[in-house]
PDB file of N, CA and C in Angstrom:
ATOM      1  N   UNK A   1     100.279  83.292 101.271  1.00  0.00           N
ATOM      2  CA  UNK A   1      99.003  83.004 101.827  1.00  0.00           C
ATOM      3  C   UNK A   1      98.930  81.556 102.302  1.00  0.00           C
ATOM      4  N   UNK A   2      99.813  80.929 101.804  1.00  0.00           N
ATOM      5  CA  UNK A   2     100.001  79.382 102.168  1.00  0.00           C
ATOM      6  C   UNK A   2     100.035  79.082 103.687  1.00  0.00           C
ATOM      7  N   UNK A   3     100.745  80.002 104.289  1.00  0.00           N
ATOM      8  CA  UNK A   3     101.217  79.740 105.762  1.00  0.00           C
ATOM      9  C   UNK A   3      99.630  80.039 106.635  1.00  0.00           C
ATOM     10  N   UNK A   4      98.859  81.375 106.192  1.00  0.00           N
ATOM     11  CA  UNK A   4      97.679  81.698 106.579  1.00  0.00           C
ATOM     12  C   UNK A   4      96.291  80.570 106.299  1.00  0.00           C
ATOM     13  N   UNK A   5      96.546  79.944 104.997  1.00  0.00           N
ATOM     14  CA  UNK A   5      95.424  79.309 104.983  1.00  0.00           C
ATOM     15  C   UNK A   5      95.499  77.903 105.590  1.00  0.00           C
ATOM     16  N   UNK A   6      96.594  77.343 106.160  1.00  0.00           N
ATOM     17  CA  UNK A   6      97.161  75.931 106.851  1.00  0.00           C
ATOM     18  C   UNK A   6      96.683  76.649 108.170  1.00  0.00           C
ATOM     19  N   UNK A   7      96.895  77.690 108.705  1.00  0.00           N
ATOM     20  CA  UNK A   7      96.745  78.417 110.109  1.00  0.00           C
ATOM     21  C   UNK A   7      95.183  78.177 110.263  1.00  0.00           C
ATOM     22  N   UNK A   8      94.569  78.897 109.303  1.00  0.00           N
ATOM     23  CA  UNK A   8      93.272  78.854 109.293  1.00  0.00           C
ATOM     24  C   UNK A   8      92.512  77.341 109.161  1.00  0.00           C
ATOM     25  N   UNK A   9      93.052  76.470 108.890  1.00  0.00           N
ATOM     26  CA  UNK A   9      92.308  75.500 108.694  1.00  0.00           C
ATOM     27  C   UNK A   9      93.112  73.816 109.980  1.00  0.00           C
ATOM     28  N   UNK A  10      93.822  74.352 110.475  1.00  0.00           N
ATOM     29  CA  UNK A  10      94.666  73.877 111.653  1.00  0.00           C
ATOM     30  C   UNK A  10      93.708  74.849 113.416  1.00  0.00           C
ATOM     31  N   UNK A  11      93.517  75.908 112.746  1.00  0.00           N
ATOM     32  CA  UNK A  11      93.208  76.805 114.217  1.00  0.00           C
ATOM     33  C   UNK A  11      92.153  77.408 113.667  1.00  0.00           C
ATOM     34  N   UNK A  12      90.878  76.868 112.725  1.00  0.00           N
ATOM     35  CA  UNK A  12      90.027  78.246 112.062  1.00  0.00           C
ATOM     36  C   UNK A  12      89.051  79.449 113.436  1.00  0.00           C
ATOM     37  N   UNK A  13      88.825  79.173 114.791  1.00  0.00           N
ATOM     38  CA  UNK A  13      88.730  79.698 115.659  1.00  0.00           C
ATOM     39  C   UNK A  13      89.102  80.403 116.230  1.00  0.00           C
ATOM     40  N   UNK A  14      90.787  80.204 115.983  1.00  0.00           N
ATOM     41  CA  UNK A  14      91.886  81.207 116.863  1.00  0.00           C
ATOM     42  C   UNK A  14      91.780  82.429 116.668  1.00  0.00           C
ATOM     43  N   UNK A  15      92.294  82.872 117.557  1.00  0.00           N
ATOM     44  CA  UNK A  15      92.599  84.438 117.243  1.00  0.00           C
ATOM     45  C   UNK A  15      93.437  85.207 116.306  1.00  0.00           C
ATOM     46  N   UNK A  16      93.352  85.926 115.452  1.00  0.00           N
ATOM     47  CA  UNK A  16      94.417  85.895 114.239  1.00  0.00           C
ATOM     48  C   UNK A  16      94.763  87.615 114.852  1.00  0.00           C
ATOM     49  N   UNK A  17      93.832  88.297 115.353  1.00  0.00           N
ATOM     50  CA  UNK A  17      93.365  89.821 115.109  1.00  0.00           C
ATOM     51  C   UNK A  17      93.133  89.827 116.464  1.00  0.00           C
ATOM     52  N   UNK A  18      93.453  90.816 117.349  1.00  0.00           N
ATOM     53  CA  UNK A  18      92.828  91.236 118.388  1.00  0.00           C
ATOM     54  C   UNK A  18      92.964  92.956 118.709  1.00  0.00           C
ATOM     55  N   UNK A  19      92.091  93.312 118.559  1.00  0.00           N
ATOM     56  CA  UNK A  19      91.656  94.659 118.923  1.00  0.00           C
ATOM     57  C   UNK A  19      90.976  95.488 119.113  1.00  0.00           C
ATOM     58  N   UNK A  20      90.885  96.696 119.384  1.00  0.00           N
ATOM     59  CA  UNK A  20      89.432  97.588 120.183  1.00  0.00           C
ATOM     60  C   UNK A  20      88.612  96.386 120.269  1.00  0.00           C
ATOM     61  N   UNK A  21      88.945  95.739 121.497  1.00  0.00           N
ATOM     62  CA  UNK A  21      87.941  94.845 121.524  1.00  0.00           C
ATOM     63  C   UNK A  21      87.321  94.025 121.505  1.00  0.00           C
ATOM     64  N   UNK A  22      87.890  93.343 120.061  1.00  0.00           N
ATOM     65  CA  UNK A  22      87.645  92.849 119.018  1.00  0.00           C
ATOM     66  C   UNK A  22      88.495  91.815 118.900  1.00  0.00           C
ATOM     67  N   UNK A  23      87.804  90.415 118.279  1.00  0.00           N
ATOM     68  CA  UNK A  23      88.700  89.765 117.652  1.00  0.00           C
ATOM     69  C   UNK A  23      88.827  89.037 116.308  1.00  0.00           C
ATOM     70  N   UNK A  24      89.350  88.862 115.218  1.00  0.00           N
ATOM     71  CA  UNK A  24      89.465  88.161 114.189  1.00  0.00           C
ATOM     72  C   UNK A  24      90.139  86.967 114.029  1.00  0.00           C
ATOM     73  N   UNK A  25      88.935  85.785 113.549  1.00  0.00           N
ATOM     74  CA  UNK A  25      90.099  84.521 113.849  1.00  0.00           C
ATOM     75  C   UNK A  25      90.431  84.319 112.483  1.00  0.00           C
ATOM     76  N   UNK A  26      91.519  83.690 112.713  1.00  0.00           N
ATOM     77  CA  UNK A  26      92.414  83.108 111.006  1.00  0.00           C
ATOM     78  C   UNK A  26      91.408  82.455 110.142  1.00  0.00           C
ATOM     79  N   UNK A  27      90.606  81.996 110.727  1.00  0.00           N
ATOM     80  CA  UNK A  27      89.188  81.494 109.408  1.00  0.00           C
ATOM     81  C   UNK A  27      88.080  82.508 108.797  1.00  0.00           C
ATOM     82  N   UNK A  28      88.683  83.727 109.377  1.00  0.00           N
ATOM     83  CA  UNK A  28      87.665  85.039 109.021  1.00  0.00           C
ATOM     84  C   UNK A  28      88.610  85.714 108.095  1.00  0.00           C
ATOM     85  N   UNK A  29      90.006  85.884 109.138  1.00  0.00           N
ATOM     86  CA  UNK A  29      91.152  86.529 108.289  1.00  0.00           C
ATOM     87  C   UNK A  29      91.034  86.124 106.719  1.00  0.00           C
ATOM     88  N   UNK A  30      91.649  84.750 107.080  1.00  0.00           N
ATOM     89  CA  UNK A  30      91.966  83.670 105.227  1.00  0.00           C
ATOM     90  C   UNK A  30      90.676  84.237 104.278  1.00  0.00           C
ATOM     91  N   UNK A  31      89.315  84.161 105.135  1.00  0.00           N
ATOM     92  CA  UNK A  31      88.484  84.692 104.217  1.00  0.00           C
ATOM     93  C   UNK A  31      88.441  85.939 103.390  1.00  0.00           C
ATOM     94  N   UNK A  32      88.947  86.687 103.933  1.00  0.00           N
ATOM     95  CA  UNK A  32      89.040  88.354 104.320  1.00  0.00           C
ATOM     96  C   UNK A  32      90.272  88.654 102.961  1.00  0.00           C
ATOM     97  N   UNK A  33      91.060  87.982 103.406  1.00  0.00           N
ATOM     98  CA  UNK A  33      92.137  87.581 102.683  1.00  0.00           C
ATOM     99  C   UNK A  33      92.075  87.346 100.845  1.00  0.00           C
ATOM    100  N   UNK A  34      90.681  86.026 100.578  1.00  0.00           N
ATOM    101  CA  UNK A  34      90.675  85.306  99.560  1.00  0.00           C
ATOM    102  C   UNK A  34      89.808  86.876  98.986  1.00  0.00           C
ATOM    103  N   UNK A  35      88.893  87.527  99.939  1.00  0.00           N
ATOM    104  CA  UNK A  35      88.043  88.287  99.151  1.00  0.00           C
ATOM    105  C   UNK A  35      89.118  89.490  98.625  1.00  0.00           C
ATOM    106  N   UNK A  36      90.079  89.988  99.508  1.00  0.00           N
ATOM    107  CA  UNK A  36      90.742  91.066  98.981  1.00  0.00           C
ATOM    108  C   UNK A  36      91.448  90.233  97.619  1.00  0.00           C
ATOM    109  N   UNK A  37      92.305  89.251  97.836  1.00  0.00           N
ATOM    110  CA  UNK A  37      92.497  88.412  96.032  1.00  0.00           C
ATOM    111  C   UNK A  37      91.701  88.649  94.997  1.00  0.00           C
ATOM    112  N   UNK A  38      90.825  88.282  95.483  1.00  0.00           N
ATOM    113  CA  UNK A  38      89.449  88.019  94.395  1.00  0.00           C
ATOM    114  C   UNK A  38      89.370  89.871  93.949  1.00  0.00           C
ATOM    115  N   UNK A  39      89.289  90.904  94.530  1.00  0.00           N
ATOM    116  CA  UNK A  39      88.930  92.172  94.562  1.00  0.00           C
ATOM    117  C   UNK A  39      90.190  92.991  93.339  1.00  0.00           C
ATOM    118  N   UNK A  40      91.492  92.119  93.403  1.00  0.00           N
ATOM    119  CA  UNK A  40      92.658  93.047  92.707  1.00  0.00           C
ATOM    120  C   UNK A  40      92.667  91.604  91.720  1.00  0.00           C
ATOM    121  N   UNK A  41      92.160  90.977  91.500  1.00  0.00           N
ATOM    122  CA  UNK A  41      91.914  89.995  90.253  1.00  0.00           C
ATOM    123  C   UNK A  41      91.180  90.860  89.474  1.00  0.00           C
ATOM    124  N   UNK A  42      89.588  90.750  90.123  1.00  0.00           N
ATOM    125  CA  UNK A  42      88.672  91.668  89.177  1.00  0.00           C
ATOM    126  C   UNK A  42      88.924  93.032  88.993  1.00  0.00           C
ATOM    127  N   UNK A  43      89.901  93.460  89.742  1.00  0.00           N
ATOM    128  CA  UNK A  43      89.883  94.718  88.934  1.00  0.00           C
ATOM    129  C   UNK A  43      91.237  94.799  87.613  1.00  0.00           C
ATOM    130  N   UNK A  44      91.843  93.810  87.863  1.00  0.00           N
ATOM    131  CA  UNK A  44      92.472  94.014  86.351  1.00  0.00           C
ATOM    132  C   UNK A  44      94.399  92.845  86.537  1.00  0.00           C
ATOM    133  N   UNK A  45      94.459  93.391  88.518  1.00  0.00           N
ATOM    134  CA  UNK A  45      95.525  92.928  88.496  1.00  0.00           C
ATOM    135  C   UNK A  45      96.214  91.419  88.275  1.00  0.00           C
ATOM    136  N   UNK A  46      96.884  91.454  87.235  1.00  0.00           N
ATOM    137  CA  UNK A  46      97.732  90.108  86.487  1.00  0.00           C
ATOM    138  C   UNK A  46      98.767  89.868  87.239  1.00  0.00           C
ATOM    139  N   UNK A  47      99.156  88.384  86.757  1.00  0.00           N
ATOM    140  CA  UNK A  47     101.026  87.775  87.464  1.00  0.00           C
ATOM    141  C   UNK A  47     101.634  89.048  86.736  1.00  0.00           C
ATOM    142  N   UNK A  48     102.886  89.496  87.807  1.00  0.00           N
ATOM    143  CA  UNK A  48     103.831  90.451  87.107  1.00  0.00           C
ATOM    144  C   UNK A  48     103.664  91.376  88.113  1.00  0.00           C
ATOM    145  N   UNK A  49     102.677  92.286  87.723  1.00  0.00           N
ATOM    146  CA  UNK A  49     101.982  93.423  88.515  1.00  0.00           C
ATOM    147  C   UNK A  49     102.575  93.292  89.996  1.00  0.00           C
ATOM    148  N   UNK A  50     102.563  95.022  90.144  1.00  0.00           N
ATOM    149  CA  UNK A  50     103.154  95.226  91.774  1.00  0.00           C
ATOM    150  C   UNK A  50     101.804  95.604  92.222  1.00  0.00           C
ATOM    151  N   UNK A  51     102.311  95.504  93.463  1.00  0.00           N
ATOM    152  CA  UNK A  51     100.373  96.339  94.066  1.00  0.00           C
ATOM    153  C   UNK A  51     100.928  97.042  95.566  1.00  0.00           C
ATOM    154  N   UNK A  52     100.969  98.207  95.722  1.00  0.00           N
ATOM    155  CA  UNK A  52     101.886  99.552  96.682  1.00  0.00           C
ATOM    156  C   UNK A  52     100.523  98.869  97.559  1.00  0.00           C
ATOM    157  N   UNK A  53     100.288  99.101  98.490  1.00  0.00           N
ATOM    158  CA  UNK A  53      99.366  99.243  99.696  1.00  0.00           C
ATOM    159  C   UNK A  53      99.724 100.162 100.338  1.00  0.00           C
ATOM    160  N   UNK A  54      98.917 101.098 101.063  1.00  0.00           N
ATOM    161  CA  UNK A  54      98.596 102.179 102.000  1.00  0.00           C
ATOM    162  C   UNK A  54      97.668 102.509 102.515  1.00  0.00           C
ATOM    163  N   UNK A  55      98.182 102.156 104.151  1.00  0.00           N
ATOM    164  CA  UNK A  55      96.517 102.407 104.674  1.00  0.00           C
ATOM    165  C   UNK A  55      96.680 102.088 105.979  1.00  0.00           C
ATOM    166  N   UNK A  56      95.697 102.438 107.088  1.00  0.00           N
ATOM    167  CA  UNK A  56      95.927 102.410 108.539  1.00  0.00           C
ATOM    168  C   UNK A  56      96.395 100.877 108.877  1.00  0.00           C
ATOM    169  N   UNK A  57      96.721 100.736 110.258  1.00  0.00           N
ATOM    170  CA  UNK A  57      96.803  99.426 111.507  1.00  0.00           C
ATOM    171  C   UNK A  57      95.348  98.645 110.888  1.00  0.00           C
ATOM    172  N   UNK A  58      94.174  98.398 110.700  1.00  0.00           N
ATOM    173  CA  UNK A  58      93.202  97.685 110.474  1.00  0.00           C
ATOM    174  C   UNK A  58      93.434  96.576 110.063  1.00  0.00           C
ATOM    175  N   UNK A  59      92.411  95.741 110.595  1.00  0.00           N
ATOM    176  CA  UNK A  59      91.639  94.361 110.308  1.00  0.00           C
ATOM    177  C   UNK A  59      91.580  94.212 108.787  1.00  0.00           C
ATOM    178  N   UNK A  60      91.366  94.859 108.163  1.00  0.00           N
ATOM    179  CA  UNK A  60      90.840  95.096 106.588  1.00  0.00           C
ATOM    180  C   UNK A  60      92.032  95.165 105.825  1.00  0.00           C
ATOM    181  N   UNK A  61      92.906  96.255 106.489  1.00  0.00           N
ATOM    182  CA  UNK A  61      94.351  96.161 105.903  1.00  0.00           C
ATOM    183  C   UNK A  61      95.075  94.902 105.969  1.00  0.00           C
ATOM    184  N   UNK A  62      95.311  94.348 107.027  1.00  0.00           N
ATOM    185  CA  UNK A  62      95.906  93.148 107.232  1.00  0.00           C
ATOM    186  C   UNK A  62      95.683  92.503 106.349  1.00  0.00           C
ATOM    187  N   UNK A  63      93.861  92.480 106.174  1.00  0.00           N
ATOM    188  CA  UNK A  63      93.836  91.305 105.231  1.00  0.00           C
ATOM    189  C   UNK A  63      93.613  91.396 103.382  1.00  0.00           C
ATOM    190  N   UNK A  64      94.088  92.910 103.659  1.00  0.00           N
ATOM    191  CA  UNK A  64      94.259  93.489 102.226  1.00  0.00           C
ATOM    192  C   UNK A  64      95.618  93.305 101.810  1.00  0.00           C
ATOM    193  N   UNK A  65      96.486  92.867 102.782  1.00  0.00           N
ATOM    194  CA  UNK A  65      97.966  93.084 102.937  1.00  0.00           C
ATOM    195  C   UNK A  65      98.096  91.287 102.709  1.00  0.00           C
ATOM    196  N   UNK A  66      97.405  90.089 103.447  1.00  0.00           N
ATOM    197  CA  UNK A  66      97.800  88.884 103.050  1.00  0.00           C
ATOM    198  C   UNK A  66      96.832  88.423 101.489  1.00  0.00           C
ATOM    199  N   UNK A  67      95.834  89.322 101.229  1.00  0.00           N
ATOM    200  CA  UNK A  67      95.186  89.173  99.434  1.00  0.00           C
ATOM    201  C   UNK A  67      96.212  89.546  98.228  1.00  0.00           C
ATOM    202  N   UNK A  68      97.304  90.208  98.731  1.00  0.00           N
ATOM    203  CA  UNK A  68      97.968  91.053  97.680  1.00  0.00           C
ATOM    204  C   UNK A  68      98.995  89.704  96.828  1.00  0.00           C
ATOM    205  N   UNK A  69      99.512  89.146  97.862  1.00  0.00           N
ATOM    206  CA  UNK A  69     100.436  88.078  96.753  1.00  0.00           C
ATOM    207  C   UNK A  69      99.566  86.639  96.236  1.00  0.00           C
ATOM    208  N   UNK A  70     100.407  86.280  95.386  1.00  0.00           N
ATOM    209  CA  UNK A  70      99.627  85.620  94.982  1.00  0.00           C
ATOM    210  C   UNK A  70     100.515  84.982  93.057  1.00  0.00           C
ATOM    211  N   UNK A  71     100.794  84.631  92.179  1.00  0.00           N
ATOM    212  CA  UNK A  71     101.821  84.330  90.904  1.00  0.00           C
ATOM    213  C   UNK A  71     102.316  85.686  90.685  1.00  0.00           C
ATOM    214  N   UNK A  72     103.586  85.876  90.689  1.00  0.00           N
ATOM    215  CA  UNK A  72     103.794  87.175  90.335  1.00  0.00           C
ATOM    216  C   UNK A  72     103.606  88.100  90.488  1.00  0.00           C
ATOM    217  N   UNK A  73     102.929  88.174  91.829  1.00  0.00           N
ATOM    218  CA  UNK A  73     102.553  89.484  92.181  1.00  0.00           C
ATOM    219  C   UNK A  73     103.000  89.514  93.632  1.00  0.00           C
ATOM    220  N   UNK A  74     103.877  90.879  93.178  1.00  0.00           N
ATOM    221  CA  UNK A  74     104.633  91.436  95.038  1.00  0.00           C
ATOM    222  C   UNK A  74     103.725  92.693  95.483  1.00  0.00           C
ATOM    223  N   UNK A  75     104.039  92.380  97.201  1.00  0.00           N
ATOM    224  CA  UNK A  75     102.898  93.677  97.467  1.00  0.00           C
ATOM    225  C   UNK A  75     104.691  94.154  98.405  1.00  0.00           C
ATOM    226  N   UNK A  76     104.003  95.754  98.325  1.00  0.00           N
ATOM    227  CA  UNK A  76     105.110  96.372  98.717  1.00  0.00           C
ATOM    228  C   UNK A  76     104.455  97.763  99.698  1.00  0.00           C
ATOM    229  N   UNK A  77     104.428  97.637 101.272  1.00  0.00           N
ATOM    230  CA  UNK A  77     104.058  97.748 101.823  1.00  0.00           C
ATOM    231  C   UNK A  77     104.451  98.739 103.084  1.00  0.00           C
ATOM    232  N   UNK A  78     103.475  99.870 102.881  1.00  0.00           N
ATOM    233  CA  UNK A  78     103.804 101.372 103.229  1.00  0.00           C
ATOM    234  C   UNK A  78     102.791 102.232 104.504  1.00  0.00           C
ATOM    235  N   UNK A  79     102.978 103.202 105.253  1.00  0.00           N
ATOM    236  CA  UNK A  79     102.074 103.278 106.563  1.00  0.00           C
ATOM    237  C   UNK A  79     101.980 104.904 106.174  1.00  0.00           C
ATOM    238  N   UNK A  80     100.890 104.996 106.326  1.00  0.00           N
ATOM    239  CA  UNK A  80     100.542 107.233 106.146  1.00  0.00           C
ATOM    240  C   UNK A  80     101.179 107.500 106.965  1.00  0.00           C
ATOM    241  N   UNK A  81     101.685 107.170 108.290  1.00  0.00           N
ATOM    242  CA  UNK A  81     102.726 107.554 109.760  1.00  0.00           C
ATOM    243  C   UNK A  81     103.911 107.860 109.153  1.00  0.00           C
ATOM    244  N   UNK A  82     104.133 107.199 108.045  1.00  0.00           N
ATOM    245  CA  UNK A  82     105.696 106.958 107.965  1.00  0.00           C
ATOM    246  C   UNK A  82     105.989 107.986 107.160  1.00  0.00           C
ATOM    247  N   UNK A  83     107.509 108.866 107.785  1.00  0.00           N
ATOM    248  CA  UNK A  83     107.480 110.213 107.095  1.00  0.00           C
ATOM    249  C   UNK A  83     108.983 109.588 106.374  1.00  0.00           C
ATOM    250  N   UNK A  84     109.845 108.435 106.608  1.00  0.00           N
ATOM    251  CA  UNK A  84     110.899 108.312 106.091  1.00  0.00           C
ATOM    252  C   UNK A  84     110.635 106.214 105.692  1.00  0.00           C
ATOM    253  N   UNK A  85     111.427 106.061 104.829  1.00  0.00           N
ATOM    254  CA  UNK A  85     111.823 104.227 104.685  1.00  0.00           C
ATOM    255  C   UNK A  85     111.796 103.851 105.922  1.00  0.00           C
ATOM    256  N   UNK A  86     111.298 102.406 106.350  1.00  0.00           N
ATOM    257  CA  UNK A  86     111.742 101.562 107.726  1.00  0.00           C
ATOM    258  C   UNK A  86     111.568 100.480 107.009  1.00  0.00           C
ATOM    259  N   UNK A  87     112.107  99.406 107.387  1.00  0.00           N
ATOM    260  CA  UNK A  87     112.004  97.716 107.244  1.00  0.00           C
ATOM    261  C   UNK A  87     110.554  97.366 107.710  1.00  0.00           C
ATOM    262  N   UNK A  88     110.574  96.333 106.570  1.00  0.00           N
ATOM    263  CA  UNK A  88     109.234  95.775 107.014  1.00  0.00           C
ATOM    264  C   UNK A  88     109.559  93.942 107.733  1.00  0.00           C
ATOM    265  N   UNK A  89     109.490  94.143 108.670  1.00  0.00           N
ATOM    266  CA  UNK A  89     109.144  92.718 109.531  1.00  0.00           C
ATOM    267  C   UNK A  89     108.131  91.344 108.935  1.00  0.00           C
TER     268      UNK A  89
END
């Protein structure tokens, strides 16, 4: 999240997200971001803990996807499309 929240606070305007339309800048993202943290804190998740993600292309995902790490905690990161393994970029 380090690289996202320097982005966000270097460019908090920019465009982070663009779609249907729409755009999300890295100072909405980072936010988006701290709240999904904050969301798998309170619900229980500790350093150690893995956390699977699954879930569409979205704005929400993304930033459910940069909330997930954080001390000890790996996110490991999966698409409903996907009928076999692919690399994640």
């Amino acid at each position: 999240m380090d690289w996202l929240r320097s982005t966000a606070q270097r460019l908090p305007g920019a465009p982070a997200l663009v779609g249907g339309g729409r755009a999300l800048s890295y100072a909405d993202l980072d936010a988006a971001a701290d709240a999904a943290a904050a969301a798998l804190a309170a619900g229980g998740v500790v350093p150690g803990d893995r956390v699977a993600f699954w879930g569409e292309g979205t704005a929400a995902a993304v930033a459910a996807v940069w909330g997930i790490p954080g001390p000890g905690r790996w996110r490991c990161p999966s698409a409903p499309d996907c009928s076999r393994p692919r690399p994640w970029h």
